[in-house]
PDB file of N, CA and C in Angstrom:
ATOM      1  N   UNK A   1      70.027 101.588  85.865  1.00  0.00           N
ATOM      2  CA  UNK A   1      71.191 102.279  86.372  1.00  0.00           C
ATOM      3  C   UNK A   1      72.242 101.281  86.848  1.00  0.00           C
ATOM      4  N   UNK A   2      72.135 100.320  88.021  1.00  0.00           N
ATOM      5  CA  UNK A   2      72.753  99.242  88.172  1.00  0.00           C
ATOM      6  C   UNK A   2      73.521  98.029  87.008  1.00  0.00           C
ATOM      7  N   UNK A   3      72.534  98.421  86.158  1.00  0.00           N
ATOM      8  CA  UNK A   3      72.777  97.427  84.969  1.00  0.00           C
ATOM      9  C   UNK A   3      73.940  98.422  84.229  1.00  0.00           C
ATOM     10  N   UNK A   4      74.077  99.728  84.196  1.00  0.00           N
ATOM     11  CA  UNK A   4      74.683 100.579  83.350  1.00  0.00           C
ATOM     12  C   UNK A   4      76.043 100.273  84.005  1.00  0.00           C
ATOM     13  N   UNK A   5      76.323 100.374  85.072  1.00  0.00           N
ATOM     14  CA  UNK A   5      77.223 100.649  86.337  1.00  0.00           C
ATOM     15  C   UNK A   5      77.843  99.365  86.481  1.00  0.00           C
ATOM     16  N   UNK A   6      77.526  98.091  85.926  1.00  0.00           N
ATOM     17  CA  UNK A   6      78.101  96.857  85.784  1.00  0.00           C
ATOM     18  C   UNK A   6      78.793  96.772  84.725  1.00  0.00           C
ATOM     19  N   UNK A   7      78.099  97.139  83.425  1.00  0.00           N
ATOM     20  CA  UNK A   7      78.619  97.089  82.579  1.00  0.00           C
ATOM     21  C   UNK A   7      79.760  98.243  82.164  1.00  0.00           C
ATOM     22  N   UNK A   8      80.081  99.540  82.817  1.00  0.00           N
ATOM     23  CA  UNK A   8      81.152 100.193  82.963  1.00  0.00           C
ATOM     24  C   UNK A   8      82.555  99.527  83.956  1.00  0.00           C
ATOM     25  N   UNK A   9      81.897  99.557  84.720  1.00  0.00           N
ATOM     26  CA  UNK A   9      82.538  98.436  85.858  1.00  0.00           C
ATOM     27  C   UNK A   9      83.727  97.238  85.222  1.00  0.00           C
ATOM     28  N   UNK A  10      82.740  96.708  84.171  1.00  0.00           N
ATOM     29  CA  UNK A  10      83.492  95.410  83.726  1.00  0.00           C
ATOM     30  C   UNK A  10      84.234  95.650  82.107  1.00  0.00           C
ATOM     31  N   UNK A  11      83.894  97.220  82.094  1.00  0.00           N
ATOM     32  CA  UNK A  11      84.650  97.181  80.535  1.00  0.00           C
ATOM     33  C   UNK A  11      85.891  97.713  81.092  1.00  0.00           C
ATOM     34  N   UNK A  12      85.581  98.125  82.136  1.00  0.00           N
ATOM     35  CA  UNK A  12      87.373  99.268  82.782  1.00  0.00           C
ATOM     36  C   UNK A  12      88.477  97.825  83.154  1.00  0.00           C
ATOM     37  N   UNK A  13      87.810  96.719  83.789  1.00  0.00           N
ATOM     38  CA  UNK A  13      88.467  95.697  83.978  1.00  0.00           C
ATOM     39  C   UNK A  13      89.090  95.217  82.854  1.00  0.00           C
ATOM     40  N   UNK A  14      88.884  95.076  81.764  1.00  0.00           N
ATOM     41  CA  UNK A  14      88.683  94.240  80.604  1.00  0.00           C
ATOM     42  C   UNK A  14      89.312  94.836  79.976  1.00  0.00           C
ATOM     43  N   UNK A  15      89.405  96.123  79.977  1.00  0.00           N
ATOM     44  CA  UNK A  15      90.240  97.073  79.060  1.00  0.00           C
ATOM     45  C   UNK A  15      91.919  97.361  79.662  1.00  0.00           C
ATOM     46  N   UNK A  16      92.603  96.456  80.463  1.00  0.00           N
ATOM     47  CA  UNK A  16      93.996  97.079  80.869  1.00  0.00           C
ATOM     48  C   UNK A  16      94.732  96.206  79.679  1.00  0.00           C
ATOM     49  N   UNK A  17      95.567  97.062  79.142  1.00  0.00           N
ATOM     50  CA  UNK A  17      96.129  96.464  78.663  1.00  0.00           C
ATOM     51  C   UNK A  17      97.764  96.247  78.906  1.00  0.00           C
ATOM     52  N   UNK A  18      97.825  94.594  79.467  1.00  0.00           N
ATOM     53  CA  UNK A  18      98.512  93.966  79.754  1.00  0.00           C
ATOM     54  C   UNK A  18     100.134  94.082  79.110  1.00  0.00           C
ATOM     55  N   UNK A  19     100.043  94.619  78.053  1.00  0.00           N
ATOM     56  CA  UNK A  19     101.731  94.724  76.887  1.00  0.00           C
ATOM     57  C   UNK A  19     101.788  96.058  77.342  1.00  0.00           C
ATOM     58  N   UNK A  20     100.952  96.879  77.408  1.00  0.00           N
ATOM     59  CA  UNK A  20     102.128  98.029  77.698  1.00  0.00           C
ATOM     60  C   UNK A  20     102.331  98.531  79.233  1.00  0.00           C
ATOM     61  N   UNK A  21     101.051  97.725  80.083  1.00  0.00           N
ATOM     62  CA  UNK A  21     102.181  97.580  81.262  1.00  0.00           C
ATOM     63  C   UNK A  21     102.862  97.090  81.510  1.00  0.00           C
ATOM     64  N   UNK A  22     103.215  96.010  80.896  1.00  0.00           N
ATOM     65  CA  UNK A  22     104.185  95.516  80.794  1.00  0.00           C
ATOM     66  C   UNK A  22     106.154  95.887  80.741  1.00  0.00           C
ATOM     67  N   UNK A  23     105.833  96.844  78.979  1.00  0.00           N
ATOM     68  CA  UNK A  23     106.496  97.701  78.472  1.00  0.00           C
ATOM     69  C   UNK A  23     106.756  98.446  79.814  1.00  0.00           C
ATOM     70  N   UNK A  24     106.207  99.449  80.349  1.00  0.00           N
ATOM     71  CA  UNK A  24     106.191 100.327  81.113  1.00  0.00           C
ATOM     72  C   UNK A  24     107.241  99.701  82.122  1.00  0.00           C
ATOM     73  N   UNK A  25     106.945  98.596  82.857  1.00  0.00           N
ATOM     74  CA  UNK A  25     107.410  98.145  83.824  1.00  0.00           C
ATOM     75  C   UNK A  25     108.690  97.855  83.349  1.00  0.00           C
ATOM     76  N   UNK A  26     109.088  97.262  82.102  1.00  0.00           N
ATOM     77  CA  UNK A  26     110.389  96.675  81.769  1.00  0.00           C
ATOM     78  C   UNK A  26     111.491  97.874  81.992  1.00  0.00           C
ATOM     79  N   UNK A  27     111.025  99.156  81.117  1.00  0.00           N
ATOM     80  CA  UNK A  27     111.878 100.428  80.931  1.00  0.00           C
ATOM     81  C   UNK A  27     111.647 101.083  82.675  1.00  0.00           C
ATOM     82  N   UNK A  28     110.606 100.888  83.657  1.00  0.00           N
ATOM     83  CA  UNK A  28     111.304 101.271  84.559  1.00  0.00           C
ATOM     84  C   UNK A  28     112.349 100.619  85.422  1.00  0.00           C
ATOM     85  N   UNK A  29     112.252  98.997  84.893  1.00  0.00           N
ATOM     86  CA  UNK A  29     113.294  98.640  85.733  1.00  0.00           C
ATOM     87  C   UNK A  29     115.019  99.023  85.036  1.00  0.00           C
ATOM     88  N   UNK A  30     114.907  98.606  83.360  1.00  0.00           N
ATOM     89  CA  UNK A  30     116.144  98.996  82.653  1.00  0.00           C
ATOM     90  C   UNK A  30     116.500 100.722  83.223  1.00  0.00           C
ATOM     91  N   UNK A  31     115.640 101.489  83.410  1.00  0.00           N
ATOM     92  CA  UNK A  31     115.491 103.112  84.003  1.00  0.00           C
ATOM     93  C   UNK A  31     117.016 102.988  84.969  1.00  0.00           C
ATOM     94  N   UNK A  32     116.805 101.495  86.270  1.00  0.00           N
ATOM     95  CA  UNK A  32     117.865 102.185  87.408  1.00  0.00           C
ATOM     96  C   UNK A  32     119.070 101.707  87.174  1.00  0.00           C
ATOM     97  N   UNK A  33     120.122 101.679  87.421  1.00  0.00           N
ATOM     98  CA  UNK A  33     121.189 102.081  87.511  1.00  0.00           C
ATOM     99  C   UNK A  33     122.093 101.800  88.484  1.00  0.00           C
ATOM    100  N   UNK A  34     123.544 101.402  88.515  1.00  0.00           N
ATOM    101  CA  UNK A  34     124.386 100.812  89.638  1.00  0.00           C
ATOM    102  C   UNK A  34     124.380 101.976  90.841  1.00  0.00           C
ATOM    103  N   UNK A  35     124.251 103.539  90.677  1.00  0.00           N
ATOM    104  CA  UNK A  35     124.030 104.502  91.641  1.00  0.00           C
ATOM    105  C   UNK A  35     122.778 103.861  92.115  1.00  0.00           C
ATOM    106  N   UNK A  36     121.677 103.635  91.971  1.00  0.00           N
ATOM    107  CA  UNK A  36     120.481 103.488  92.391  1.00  0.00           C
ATOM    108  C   UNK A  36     120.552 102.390  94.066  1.00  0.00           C
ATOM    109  N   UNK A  37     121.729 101.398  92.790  1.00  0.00           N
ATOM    110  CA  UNK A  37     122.198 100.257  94.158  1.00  0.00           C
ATOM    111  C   UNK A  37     122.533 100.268  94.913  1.00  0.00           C
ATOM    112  N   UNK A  38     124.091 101.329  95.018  1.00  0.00           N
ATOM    113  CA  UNK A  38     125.109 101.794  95.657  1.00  0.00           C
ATOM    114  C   UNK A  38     124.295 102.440  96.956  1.00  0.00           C
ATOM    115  N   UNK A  39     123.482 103.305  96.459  1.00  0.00           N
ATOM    116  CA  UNK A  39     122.703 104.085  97.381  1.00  0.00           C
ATOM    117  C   UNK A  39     122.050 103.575  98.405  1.00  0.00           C
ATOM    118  N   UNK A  40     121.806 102.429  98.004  1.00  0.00           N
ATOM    119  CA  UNK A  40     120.682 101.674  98.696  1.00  0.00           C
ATOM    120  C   UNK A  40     121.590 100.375  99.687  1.00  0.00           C
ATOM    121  N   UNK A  41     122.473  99.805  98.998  1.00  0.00           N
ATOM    122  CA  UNK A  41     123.184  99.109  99.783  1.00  0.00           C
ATOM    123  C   UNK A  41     124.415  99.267 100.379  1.00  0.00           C
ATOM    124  N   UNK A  42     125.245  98.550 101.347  1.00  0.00           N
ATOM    125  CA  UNK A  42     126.014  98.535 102.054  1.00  0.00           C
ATOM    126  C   UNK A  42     125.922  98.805 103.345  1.00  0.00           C
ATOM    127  N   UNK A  43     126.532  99.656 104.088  1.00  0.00           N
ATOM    128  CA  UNK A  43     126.578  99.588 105.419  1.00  0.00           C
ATOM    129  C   UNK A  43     125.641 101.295 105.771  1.00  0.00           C
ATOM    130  N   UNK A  44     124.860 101.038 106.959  1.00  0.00           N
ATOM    131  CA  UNK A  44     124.044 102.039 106.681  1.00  0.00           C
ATOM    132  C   UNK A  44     124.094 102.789 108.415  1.00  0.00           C
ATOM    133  N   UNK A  45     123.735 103.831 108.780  1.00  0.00           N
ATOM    134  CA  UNK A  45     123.614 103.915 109.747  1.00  0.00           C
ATOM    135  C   UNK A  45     123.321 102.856 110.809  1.00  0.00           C
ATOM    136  N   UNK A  46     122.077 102.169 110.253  1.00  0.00           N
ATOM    137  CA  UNK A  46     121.169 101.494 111.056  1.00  0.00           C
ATOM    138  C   UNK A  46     121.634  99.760 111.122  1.00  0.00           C
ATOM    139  N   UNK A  47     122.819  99.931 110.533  1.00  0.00           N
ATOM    140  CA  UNK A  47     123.290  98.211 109.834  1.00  0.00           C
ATOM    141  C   UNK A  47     123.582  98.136 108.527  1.00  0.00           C
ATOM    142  N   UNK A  48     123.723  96.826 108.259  1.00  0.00           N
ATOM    143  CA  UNK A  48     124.057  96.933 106.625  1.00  0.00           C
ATOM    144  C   UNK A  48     122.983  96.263 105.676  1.00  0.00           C
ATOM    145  N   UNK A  49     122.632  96.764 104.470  1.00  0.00           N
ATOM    146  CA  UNK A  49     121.631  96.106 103.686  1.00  0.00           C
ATOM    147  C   UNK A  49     122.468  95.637 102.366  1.00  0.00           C
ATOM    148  N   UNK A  50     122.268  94.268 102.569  1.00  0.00           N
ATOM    149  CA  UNK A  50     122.867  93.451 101.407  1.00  0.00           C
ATOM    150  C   UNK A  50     122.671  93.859  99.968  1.00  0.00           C
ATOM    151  N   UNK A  51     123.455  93.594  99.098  1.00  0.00           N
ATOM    152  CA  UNK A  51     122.769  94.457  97.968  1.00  0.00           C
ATOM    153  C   UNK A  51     122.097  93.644  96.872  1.00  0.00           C
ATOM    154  N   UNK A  52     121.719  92.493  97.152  1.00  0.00           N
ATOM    155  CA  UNK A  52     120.806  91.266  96.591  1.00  0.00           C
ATOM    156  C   UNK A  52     119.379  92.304  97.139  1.00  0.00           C
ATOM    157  N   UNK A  53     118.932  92.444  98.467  1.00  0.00           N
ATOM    158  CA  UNK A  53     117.881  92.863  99.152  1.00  0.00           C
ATOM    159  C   UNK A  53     117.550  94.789  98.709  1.00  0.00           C
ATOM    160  N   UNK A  54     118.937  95.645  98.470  1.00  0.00           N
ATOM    161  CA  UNK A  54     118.647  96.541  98.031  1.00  0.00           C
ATOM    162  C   UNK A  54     118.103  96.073  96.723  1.00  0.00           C
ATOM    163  N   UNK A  55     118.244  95.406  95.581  1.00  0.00           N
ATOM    164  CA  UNK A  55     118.175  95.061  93.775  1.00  0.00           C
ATOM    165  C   UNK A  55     116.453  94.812  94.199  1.00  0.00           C
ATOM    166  N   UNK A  56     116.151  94.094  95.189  1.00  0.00           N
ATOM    167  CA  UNK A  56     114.872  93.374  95.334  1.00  0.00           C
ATOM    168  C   UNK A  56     114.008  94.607  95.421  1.00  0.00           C
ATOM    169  N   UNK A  57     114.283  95.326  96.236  1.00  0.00           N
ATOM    170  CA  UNK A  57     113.709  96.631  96.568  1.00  0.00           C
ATOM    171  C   UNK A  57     113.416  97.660  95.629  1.00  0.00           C
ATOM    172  N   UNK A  58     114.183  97.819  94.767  1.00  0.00           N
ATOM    173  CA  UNK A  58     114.420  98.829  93.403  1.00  0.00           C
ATOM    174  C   UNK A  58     113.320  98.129  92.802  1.00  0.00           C
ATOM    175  N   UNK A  59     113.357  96.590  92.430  1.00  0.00           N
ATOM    176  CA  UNK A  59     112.274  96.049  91.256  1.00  0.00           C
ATOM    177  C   UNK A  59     110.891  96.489  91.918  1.00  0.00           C
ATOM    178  N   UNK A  60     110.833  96.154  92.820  1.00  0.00           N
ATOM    179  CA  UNK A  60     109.798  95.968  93.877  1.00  0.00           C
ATOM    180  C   UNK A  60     108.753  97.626  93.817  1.00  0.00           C
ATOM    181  N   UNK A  61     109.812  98.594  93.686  1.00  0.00           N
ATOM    182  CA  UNK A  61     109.383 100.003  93.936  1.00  0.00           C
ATOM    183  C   UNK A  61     109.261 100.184  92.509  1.00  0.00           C
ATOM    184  N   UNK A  62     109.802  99.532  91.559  1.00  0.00           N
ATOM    185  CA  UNK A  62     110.017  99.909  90.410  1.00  0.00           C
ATOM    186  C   UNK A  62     108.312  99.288  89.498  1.00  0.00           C
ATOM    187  N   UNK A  63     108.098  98.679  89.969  1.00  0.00           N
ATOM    188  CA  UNK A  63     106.920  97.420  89.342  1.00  0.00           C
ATOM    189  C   UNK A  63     105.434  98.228  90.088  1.00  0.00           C
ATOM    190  N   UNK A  64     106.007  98.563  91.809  1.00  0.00           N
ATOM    191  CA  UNK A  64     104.599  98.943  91.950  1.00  0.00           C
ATOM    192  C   UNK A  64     104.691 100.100  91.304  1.00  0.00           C
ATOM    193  N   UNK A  65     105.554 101.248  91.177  1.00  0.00           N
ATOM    194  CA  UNK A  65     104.763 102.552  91.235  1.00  0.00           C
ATOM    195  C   UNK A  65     104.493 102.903  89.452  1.00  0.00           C
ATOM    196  N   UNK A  66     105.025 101.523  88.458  1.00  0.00           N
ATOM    197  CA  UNK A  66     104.378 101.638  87.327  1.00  0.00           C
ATOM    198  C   UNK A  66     102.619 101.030  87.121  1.00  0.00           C
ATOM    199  N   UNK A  67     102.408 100.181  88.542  1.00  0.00           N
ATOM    200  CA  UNK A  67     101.465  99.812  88.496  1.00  0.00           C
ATOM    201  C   UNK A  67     100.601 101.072  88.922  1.00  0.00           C
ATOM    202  N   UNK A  68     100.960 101.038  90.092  1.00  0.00           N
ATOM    203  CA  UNK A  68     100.257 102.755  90.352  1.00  0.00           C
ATOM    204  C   UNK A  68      99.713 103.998  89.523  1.00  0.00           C
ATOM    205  N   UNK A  69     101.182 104.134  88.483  1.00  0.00           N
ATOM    206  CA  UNK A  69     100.605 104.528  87.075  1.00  0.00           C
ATOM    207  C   UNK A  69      99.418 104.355  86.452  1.00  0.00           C
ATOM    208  N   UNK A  70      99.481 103.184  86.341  1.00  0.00           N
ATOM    209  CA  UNK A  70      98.362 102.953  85.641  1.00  0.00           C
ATOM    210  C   UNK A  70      97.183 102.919  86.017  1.00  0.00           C
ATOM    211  N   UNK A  71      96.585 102.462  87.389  1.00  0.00           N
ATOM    212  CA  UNK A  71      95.832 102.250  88.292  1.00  0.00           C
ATOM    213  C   UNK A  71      95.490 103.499  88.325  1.00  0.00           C
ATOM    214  N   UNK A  72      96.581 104.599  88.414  1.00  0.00           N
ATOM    215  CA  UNK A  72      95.763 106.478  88.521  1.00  0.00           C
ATOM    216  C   UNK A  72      95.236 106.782  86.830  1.00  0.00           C
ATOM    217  N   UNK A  73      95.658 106.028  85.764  1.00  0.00           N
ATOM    218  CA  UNK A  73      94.983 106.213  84.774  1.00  0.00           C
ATOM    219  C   UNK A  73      93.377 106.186  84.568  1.00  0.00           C
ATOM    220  N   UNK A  74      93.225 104.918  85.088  1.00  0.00           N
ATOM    221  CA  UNK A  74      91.936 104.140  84.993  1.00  0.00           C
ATOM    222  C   UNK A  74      92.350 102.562  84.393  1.00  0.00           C
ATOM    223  N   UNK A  75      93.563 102.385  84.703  1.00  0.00           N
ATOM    224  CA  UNK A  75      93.568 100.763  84.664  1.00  0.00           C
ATOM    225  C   UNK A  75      93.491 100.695  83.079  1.00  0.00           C
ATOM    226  N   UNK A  76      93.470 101.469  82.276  1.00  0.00           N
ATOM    227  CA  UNK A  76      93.534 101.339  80.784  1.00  0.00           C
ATOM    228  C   UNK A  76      94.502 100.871  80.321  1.00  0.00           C
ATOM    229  N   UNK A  77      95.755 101.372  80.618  1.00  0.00           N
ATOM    230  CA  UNK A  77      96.885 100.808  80.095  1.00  0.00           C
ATOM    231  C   UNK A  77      97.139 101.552  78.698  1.00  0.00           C
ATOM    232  N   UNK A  78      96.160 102.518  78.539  1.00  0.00           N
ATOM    233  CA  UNK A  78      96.834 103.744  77.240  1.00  0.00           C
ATOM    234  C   UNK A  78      97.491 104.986  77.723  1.00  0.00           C
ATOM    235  N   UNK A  79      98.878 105.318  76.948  1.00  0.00           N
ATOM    236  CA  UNK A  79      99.266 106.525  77.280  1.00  0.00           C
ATOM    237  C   UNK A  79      99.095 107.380  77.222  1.00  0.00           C
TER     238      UNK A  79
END
């Protein structure tokens, strides 16, 4: 059983495939948009957020939640 449970274990690892998360990640970042920025930067209630630090933020949200994607797949990396 242990022995079965390793070897599932290490084919789910082995099996992400790296190009189309890749893919995935590229089209969600090409996805946002100068609104996306606008939104996010300038002067805000709370202060102002530069819009170098908003762009950082977009990739940032943009990269994990395609990773996330995939990770709720099973780390396969098939669509």
């Amino acid at each position: 059983m242990a022995v079965e449970a390793e070897r599932l274990a290490k084919s789910m690892v082995t099996d992400v495939d790296v190009e189309a998360i890749a893919e995935d990640v590229e089209q969600a970042v090409l996805d946002l948009d100068l609104d996306d920025l606008n939104a996010r930067a300038g002067r805000k209630r709370w202060g102002y957020v530069e819009p170098t630090e908003a762009a950082w933020e977009l990739l940032e949200e943009a990269a994990s939640d395609e990773g996330r994607r995939h990770h709720d797949r099973g780390c396969h990396g098939v669509a």
